[in-house]
Protein backbone atom coordinates (compact mmCIF):
# COMPACT_ATOMS: atom_id res chain seq x y z
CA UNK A 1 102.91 90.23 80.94
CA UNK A 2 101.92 93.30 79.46
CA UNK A 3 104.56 95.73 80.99
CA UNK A 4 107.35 92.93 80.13
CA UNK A 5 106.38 93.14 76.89
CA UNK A 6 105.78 96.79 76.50
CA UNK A 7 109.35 97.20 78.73
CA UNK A 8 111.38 94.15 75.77
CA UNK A 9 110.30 96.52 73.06
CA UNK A 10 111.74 99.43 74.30
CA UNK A 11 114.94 97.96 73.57
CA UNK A 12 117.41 98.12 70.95
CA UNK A 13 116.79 94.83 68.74
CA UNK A 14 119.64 92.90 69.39
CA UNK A 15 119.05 93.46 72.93
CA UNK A 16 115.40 92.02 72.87
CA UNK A 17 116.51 88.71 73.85
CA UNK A 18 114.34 85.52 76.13
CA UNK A 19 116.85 86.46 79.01
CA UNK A 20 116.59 90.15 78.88
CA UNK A 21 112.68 89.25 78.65
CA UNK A 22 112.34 87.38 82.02
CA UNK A 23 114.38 90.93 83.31
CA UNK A 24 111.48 93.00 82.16
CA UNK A 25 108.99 90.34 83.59
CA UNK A 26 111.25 90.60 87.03
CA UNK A 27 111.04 94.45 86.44
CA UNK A 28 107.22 94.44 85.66
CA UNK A 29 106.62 92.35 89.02
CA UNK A 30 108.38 94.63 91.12
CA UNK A 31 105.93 97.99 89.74
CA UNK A 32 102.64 95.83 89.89
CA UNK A 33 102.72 94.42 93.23
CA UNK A 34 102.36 97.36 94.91
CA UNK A 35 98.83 98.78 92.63
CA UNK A 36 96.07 98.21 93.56
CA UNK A 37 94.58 95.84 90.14
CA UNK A 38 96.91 93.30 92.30
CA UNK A 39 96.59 93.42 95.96
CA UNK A 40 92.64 93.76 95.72
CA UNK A 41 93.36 90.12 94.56
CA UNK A 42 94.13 89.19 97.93
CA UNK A 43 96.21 86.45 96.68
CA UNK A 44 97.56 83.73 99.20
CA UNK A 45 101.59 83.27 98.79
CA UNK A 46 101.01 79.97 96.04
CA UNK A 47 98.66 81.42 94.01
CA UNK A 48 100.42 84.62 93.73
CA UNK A 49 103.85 82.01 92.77
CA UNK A 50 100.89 80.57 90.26
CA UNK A 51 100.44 84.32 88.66
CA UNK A 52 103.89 85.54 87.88
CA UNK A 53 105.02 81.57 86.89
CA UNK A 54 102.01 81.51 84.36
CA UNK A 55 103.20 85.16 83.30
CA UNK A 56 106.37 83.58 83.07
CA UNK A 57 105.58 81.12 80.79
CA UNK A 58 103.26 83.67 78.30
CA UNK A 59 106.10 85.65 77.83
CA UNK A 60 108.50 83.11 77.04
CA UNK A 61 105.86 82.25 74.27
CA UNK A 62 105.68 85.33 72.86
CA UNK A 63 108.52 84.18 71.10
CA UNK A 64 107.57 81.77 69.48
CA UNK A 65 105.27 84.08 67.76
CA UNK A 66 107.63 86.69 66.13
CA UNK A 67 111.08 87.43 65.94
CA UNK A 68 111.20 90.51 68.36
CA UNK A 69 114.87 91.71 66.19
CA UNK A 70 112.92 92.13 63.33
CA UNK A 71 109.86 94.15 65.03
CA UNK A 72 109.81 98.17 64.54
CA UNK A 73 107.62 99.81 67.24
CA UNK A 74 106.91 103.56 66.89
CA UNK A 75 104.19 103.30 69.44
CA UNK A 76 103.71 101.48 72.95
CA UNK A 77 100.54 101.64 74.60
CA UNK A 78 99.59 104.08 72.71
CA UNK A 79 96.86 106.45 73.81
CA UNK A 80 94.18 107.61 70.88
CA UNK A 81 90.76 109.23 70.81
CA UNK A 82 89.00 110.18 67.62
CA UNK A 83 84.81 109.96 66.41
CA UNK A 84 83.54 106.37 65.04
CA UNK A 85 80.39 106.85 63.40
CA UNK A 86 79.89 110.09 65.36
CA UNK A 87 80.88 109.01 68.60
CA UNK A 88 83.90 110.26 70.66
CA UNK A 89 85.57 106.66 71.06
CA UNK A 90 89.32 106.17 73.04
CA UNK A 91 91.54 102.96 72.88
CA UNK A 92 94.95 102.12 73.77
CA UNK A 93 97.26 99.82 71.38
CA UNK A 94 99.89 97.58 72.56
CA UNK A 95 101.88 97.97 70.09
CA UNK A 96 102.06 100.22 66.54
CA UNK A 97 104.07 98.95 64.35
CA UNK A 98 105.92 100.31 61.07
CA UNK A 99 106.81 97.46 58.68
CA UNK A 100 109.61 97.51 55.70
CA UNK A 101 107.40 98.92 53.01
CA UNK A 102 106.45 101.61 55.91
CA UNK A 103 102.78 100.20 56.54
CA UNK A 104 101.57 100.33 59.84
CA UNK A 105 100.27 97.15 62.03
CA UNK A 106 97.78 97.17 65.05
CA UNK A 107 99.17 94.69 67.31
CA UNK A 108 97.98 93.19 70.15
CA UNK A 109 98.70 90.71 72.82
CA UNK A 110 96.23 88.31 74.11
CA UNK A 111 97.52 86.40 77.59
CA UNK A 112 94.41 83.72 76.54
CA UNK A 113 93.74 80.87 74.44
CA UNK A 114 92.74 81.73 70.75
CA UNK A 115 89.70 81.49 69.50
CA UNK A 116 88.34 78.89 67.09
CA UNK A 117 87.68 79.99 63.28
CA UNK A 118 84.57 80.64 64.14
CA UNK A 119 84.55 83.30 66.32
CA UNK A 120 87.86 84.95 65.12
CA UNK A 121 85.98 87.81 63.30
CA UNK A 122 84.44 89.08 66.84
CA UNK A 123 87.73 88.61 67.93
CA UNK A 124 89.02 90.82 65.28
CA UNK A 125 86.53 93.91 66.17
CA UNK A 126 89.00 95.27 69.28
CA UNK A 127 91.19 95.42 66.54
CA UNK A 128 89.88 96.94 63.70
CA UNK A 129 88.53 99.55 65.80
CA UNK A 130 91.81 100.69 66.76
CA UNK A 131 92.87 101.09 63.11
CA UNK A 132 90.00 103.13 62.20
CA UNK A 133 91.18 105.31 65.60
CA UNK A 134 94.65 105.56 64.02
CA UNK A 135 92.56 107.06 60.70
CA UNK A 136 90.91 109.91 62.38
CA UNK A 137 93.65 110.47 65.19
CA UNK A 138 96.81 109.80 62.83
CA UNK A 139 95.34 110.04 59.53
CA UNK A 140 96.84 106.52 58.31
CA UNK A 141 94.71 103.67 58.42
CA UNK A 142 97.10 100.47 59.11
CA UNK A 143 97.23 98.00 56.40
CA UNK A 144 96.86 95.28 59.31
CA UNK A 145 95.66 93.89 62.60
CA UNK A 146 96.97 91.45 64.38
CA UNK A 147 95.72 89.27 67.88
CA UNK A 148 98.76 87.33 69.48
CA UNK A 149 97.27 84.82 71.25
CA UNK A 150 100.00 83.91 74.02
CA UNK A 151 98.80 81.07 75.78
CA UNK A 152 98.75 78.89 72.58
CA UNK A 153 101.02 80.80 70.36
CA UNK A 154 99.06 81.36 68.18
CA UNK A 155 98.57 84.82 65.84
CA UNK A 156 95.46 85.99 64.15
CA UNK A 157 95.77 88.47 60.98
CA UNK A 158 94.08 90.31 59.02
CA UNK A 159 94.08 93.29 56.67
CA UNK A 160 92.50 96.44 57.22
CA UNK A 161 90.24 97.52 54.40
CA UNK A 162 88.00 99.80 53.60
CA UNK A 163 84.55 97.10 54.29
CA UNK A 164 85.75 96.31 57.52
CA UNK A 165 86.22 100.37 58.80
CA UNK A 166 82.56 100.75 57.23
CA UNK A 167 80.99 98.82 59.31
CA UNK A 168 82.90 98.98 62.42
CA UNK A 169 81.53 103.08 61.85
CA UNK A 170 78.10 102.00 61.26
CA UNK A 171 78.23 99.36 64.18
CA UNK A 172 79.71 101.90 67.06
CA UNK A 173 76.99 104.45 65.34
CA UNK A 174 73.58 101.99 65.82
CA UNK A 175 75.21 100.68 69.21
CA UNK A 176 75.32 104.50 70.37
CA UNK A 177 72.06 104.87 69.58
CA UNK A 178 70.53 102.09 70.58
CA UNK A 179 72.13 102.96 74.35
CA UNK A 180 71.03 106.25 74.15
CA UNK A 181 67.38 105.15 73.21
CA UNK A 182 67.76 102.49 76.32
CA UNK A 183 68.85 105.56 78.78
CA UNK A 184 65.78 107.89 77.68
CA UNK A 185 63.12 104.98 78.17
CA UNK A 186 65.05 103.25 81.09
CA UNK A 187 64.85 100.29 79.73
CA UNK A 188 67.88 97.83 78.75
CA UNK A 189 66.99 94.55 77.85
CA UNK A 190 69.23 91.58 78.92
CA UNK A 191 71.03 89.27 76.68
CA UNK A 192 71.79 85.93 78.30
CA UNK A 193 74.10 83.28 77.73
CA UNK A 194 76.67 81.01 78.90
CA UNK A 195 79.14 84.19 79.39
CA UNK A 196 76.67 85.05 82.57
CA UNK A 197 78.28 82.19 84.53
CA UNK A 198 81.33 84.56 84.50
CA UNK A 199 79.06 87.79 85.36
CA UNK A 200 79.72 89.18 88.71
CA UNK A 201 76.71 90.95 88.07
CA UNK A 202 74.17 88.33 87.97
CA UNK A 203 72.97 88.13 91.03
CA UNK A 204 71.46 91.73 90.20
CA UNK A 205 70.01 90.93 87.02
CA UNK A 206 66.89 90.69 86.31
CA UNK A 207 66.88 87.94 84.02
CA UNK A 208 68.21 85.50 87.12
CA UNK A 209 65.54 87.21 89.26
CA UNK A 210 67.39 89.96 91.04
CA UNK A 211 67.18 93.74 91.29
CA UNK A 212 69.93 95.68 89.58
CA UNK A 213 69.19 98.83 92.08
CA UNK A 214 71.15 96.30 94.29
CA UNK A 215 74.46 96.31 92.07
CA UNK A 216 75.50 99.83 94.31
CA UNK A 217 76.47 96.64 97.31
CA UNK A 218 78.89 95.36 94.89
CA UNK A 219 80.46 98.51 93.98
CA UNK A 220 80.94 99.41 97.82
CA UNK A 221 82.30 96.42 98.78
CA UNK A 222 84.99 96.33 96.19
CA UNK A 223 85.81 99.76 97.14
């Protein structure tokens, strides 16, 4: 869904059209087949029909969402790496946009469902952090961020101001820390909740009772 999108934008406008989409998305298919983020899913022949129809269908929601035409991209999957708070952080944007009054937007596509109010400002954190990356790489901060949510089409925006930057610095600085305090003392205390149901690592941890020395079988058997 990604590459489709990423391969539509590289168009000229007019030619970013729903048709010329599901070509990309055809395109896209053809390249990601053959790496390995795909056949280590050992998909059988109607689930894999079940991935590229649901891709399908995300993409042909993306319109919904924004008039492609109208969209001016001067960066796709863009690569940055600057210091947050004194650590060397790298990201990768979707999408950099430059609008009409020549601001820049963060944009970025989500293939899930969106988030409820309440939990749209954690959302919002992959986000931000890229726009305080385009300050020290690019040395403009964008004027917004954007999440397009794909599987509801649904967008979440925000501006990028100077509050928000602060403490995404101070944040990335105390979490920094606080890792490298947990690597000197060997100790790194667990937080549970109901994401651990989703954890392929909690069989190892030693909250659930298990012994994280035994993680290194996971990593060998998925290669």
């Amino acid at each position: 869904m990604h590459s489709a999108l990423e391969h539509l934008m590289k168009r000229n406008p007019a030619e970013r059209t729903r048709d010329h989409a599901q070509s990309d998305l055809d395109h896209a298919k053809i390249e990601f087949v053959t790496t390995p983020d795909f056949t280590k899913l050992k998909l059988e022949q109607k689930d894999e029909e079940k991935f590229f129809s649901d891709a399908a269908l995300l993409v042909g929601r993306y319109f919904d969402l924004e008039d492609p035409t109208t969209v001016n991209p001067i960066g796709l999957e863009l690569k940055l790496e600057a210091e947050i708070g004194g650590v060397l952080m790298r990201g990768i944007i979707d999408r950099l946009d430059l609008d009409n009054d020549g601001e820049l937007t963060v944009t970025d596509y989500k293939s899930g469902r969106s988030p409820s109010p309440r939990f749209q400002g954690d959302a919002l954190t992959q986000v931000h952090t890229y726009a305080v990356l385009c300050q020290g790489m690019l040395g403009r901060r964008p004027k917004k961020v954007q999440l397009l949510y794909l599987t509801d089409a649904k967008a979440i925006v925000a501006e990028s101001d100077d509050q928000t930057c602060r403490g995404i610095e101070i944040k990335t600085s105390a979490r920094w820390t606080a890792i490298k305090k947990a690597c000197a003392t060997d100790n790194f205390p667990t937080n549970t909740s109901k994401l651990c149901d989703w954890c392929s690592y909690k069989d190892y941890c030693p909250a659930f009772g298990g012994d994280p020395a035994r993680a290194e079988e996971l990593r060998v058997s998925t290669g």
